[in-house]
Protein backbone atom coordinates (compact mmCIF):
# COMPACT_ATOMS: atom_id res chain seq x y z
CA UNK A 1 -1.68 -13.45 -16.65
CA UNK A 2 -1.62 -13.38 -12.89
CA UNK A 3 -0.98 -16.39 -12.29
CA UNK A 4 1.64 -17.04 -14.56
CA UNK A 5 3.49 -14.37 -12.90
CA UNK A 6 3.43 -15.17 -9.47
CA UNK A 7 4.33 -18.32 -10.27
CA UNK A 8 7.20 -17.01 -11.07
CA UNK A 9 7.82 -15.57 -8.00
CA UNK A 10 9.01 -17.78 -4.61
CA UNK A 11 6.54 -17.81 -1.98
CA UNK A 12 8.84 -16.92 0.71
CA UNK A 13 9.90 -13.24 -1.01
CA UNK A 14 7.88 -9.89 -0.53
CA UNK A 15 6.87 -8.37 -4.24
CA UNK A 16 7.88 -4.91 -5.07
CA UNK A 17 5.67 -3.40 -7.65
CA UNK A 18 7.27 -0.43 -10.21
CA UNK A 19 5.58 1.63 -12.75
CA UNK A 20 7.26 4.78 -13.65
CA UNK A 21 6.50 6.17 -17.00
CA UNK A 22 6.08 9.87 -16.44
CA UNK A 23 7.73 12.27 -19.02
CA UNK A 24 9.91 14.03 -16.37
CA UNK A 25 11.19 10.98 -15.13
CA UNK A 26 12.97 9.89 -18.77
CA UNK A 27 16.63 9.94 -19.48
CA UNK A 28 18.56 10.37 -16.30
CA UNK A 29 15.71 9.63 -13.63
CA UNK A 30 14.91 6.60 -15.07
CA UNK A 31 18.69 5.55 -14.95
CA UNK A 32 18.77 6.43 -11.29
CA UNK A 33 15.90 4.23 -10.54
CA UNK A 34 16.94 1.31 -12.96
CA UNK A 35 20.23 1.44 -10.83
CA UNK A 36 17.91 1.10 -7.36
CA UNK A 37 16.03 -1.73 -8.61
CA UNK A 38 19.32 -3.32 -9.65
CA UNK A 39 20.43 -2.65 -6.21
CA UNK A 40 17.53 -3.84 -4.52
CA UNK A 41 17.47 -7.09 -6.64
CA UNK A 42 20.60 -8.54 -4.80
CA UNK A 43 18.56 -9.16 -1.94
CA UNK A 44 17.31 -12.70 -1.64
CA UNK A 45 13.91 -11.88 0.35
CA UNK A 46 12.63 -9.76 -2.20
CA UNK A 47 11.07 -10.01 -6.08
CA UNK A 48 9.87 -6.50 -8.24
CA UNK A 49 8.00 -7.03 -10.93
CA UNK A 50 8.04 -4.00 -13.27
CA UNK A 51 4.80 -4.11 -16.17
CA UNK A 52 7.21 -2.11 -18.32
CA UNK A 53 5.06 1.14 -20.43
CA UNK A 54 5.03 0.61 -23.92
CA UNK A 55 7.19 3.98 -24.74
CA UNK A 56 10.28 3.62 -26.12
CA UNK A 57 11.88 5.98 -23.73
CA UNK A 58 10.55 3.66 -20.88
CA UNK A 59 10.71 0.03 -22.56
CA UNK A 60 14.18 0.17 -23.95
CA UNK A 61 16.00 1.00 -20.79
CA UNK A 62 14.27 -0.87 -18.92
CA UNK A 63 14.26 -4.22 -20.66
CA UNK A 64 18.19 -3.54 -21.68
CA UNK A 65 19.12 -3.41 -18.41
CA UNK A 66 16.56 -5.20 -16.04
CA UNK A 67 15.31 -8.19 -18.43
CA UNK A 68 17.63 -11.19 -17.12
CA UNK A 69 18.23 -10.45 -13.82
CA UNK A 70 16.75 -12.99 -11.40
CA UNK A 71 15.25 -11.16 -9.19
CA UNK A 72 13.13 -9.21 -11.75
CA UNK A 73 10.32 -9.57 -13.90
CA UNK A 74 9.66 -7.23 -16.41
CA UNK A 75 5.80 -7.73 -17.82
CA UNK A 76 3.83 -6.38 -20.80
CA UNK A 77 1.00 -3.49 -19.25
CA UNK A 78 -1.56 -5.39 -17.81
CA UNK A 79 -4.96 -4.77 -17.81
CA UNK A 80 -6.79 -3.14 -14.91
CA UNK A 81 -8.09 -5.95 -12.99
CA UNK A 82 -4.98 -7.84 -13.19
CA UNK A 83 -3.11 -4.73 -12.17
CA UNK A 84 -5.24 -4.19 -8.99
CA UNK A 85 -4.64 -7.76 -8.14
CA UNK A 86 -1.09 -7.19 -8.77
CA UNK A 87 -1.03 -4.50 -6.62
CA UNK A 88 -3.31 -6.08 -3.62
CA UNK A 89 -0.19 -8.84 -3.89
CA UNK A 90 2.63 -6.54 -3.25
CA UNK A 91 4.11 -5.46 -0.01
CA UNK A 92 5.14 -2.37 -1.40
CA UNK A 93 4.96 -0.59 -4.27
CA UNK A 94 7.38 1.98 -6.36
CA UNK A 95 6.08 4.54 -8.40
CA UNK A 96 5.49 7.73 -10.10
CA UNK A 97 1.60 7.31 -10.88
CA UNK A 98 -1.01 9.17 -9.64
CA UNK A 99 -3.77 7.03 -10.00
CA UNK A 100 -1.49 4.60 -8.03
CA UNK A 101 -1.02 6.93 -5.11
CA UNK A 102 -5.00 7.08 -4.71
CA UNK A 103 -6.09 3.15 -5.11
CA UNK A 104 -2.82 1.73 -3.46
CA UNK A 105 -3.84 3.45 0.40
CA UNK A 106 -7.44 1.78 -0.12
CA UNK A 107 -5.68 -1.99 -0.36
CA UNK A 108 -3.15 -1.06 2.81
CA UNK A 109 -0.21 -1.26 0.50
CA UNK A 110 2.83 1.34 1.19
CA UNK A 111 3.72 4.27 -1.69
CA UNK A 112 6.96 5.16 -2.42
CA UNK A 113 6.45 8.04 -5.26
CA UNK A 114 9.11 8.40 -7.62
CA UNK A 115 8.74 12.16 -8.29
CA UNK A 116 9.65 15.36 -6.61
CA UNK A 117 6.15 16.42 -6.47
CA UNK A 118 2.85 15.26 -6.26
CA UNK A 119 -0.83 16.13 -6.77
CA UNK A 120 -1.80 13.66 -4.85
CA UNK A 121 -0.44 15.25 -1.00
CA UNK A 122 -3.29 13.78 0.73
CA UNK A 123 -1.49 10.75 0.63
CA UNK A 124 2.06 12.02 1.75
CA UNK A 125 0.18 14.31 4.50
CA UNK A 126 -1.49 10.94 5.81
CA UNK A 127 1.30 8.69 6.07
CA UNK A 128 0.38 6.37 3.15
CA UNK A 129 2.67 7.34 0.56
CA UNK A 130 6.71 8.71 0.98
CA UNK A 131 8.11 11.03 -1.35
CA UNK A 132 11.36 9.14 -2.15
CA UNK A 133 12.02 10.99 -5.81
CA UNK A 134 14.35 9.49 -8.11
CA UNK A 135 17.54 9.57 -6.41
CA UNK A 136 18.95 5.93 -6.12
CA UNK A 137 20.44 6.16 -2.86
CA UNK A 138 17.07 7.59 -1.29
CA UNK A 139 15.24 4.66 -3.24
CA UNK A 140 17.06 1.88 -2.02
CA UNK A 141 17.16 3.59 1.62
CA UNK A 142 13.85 3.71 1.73
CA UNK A 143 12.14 0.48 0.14
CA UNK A 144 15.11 -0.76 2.95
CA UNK A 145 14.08 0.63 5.35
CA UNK A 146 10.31 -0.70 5.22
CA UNK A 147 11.81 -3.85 4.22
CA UNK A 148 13.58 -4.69 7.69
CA UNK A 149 11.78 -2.19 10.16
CA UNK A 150 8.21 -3.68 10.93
CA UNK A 151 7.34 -0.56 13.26
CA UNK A 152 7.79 1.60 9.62
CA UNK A 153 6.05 -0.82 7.40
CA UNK A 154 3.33 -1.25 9.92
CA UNK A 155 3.13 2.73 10.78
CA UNK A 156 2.00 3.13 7.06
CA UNK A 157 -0.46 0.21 6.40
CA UNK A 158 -1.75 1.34 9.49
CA UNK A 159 -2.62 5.07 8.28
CA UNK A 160 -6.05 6.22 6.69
CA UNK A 161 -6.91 6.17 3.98
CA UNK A 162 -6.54 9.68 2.61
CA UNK A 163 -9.24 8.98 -0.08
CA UNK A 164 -12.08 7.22 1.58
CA UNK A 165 -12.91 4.26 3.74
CA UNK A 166 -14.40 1.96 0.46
CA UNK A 167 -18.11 2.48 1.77
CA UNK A 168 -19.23 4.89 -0.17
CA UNK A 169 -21.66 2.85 -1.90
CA UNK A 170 -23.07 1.27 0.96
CA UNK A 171 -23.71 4.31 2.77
CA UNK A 172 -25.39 5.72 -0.46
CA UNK A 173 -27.59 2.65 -0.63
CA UNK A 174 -28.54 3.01 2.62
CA UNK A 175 -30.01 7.24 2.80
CA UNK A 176 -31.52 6.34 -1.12
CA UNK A 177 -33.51 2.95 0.50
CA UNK A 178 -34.21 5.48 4.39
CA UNK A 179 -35.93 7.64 1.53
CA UNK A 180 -38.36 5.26 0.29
């Protein structure tokens, strides 16, 4: 649950959130990231919690090499709601997910996308998301970089939403009941 992962978690560090299960990113990529979060895990003001994909080309790497450290929690998938709760907790978040990309800008949480490309360039184009890929030393420079510069971090929270304000339904509501 939840809860019984951020209680794992000291209140004084920032949570870093990783998914990355995409097919291109198997085999090498993922080594190159594994090696970032491992990296990134010897900093004492930070804790990534990674809900690992069931696939064997994902879960094996990643629980072979990122399962004990300390800094790290690797988690089953989680289900939707507990995800987006997850992901409203974070201060940043890693990954190569598309759906990601869109909901992440609506809670004000910073995108770093693990890919080369992405569908989703409304969200690069806007200032919400960075295109880091999955070269370690551009991972770690990066997640750094928003880690200890508040003008950065702050510069994309700060940016619109590429995707919508959230209001849609109220506005909808309110033409259907200026129509009765």
């Amino acid at each position: 649950s939840l809860r019984t992962i951020l209680s794992n978690i000291e209140d004084d560090k920032r949570l870093i959130l990783v998914t990355a299960h995409r097919r291109e990113n198997f085999g090498e990529p993922l080594q190159r990231i594994i090696v970032a979060l491992l990296q990134l895990a010897k900093r004492e003001d930070i804790h990534i919690v990674y809900p690992v994909h069931p696939n064997p080309n994902i879960n094996k790497p990643i629980k072979e090499l990122l399962l004990n450290q300390s800094n790290i929690s690797v988690v089953e998938p989680l289900d939707y709601l507990t995800f987006t709760h997850l992901m409203k907790q974070s201060y940043l978040i890693l990954t190569d997910s598309g759906g990601i990309q869109e909901e992440a800008p609506g809670l004000g949480i910073p995108v770093l996308v693990l890919r080369k490309v992405t569908e989703r360039t409304e969200a690069v184009e806007q200032g919400t998301a960075i295109m880091v890929g999955t070269d370690t030393e551009k991972i770690v420079k990066s997640v750094t970089l928003l880690l200890d510069n508040k003008p950065s971090y702050k510069a994309m929270i700060k940016s619109v939403n590429p995707f919508g304000d959230g209001n849609a339904s109220q506005r909808i509501v309110s033409i259907l009941l200026d129509q009765t």
